[in-house]
Protein backbone atom coordinates (compact mmCIF):
# COMPACT_ATOMS: atom_id res chain seq x y z
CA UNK A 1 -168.42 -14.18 114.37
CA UNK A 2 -166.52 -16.90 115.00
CA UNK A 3 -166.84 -20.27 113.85
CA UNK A 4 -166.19 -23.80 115.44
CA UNK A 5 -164.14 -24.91 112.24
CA UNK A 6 -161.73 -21.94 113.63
CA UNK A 7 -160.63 -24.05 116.22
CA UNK A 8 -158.35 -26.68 115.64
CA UNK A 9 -155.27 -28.58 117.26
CA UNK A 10 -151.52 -27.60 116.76
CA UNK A 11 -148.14 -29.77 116.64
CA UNK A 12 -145.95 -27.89 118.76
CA UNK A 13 -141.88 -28.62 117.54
CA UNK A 14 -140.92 -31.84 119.66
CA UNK A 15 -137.42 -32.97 120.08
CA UNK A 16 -136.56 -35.69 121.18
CA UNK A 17 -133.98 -37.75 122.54
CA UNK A 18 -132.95 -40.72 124.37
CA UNK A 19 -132.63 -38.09 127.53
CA UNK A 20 -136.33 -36.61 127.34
CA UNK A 21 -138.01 -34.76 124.87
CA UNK A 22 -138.58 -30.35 124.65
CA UNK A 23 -141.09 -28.60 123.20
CA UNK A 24 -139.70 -24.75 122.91
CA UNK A 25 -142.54 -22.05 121.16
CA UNK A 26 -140.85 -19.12 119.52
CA UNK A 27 -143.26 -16.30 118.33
CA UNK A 28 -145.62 -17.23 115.70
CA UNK A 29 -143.84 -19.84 114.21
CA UNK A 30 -146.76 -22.08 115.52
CA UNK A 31 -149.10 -20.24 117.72
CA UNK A 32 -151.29 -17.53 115.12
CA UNK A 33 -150.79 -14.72 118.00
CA UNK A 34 -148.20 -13.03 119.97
CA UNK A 35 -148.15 -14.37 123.72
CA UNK A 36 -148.96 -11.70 125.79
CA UNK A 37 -149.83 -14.07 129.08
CA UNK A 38 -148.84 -17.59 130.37
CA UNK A 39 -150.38 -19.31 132.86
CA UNK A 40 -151.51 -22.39 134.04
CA UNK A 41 -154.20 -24.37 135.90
CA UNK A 42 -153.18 -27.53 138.43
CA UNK A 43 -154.55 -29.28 141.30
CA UNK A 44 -157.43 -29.84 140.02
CA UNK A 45 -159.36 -32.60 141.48
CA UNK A 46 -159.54 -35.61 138.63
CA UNK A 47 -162.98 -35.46 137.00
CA UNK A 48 -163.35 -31.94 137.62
CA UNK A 49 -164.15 -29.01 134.94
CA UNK A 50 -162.81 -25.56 134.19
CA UNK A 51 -163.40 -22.36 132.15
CA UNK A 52 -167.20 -21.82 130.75
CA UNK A 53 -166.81 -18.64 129.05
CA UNK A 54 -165.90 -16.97 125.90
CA UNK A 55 -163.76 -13.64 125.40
CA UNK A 56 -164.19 -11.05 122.86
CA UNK A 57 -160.85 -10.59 121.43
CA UNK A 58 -158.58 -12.69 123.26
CA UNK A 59 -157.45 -16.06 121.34
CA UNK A 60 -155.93 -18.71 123.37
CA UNK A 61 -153.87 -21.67 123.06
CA UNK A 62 -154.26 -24.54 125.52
CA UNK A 63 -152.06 -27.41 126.02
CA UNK A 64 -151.97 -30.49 128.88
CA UNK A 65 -148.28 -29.83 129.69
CA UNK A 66 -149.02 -33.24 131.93
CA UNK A 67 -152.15 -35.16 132.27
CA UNK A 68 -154.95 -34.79 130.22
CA UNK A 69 -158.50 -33.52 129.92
CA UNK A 70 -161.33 -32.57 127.33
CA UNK A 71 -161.73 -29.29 125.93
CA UNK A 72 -165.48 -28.29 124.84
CA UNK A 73 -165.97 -25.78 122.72
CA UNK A 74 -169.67 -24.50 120.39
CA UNK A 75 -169.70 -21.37 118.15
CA UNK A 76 -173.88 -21.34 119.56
CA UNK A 77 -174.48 -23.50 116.69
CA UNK A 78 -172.09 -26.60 117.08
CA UNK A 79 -170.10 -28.12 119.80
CA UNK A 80 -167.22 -30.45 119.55
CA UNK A 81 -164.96 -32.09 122.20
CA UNK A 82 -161.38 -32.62 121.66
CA UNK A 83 -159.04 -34.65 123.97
CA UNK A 84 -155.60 -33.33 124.93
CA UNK A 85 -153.46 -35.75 126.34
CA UNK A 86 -149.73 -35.05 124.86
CA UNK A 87 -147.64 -32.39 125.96
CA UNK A 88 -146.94 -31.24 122.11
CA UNK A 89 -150.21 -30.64 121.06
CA UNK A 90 -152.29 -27.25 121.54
CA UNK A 91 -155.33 -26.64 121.38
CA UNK A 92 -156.11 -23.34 119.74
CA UNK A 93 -159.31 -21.48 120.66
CA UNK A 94 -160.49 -18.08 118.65
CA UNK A 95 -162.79 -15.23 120.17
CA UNK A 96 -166.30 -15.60 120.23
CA UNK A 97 -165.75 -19.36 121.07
CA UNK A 98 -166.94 -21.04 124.23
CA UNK A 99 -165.32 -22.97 125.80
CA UNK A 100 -164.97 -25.74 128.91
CA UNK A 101 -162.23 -27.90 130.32
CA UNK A 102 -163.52 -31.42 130.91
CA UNK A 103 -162.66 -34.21 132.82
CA UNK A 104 -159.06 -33.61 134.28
CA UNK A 105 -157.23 -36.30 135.36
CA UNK A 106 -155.56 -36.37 138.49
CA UNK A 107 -152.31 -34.46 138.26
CA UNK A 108 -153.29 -32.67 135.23
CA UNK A 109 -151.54 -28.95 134.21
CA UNK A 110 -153.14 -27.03 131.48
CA UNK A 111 -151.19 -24.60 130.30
CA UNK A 112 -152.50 -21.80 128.44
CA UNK A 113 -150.67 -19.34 125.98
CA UNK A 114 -152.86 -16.24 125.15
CA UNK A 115 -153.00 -13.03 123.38
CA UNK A 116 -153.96 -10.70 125.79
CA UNK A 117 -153.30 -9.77 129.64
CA UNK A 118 -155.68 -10.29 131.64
CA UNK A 119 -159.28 -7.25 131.46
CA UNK A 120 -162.37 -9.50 133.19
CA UNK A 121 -164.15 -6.74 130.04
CA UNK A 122 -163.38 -9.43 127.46
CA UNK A 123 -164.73 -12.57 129.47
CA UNK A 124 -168.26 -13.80 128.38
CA UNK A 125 -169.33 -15.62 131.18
CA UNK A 126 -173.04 -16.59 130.80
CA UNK A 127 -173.86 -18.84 128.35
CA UNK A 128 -177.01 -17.16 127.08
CA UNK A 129 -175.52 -13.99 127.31
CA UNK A 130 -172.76 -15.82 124.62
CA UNK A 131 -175.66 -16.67 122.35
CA UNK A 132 -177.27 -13.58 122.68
CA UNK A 133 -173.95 -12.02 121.20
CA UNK A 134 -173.41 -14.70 118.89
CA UNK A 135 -176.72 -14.09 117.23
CA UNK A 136 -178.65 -17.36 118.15
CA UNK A 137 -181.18 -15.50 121.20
């Protein structure tokens, strides 16, 4: 099972210059997986939410390539709410976690790097189905 304290944030390589700045991600030098799928979530309405589920065995990374929002996650025990809000930060997210994007704000893109292609078999989608798996039903 997966724990909360599995999730954490990650300083993606920034360079930077009086032109702009890049952010470049180059196997698992910084992400713990190998990307098997990119893609990314926009026009969202500001204040609205995303996501509420888990997956079995996919791990993500999530990043606000512009904008920002909240990301929610809880193991079934404990929740916690980080804020990403720079485009060199990620937000990593293990199996077995849920988790919820929070409060966009207008304009926002979130980004997401993950392990897996996409098989709707490795979404959790109900939340007491989650803690049912997770031991805590």
């Amino acid at each position: 099972m997966s724990l909360i304290q599995d999730c954490k944030l990650i300083r993606l390589p920034r360079h930077s210059e009086r032109s702009g700045s890049l952010t470049a991600i180059e196997g698992t030098s910084v992400i713990p997986f190998d990307v098997k799928r990119i893609f990314y979530l926009y026009d969202i309405p500001g204040g609205e939410s995303r996501g509420g589920h888990a997956h079995e065995t996919c791990h993500q990374v999530l990043v606000a390539a512009s904008g920002a929002f909240d990301v929610r996650v809880s193991d079934g025990r404990e929740s916690r709410v980080f804020r990403l809000d720079r485009p060199y930060l990620g937000f990593y997210i293990s199996p077995k976690i849920w988790a919820e994007e929070l409060s966009f704000s207008s304009g926002s893109i979130c980004l997401v790097l993950a392990s897996h292609g996409y098989e709707e078999a490795d979404y959790i989608r109900d939340y007491s189905e989650f803690l049912k798996r997770a031991g805590h039903l």
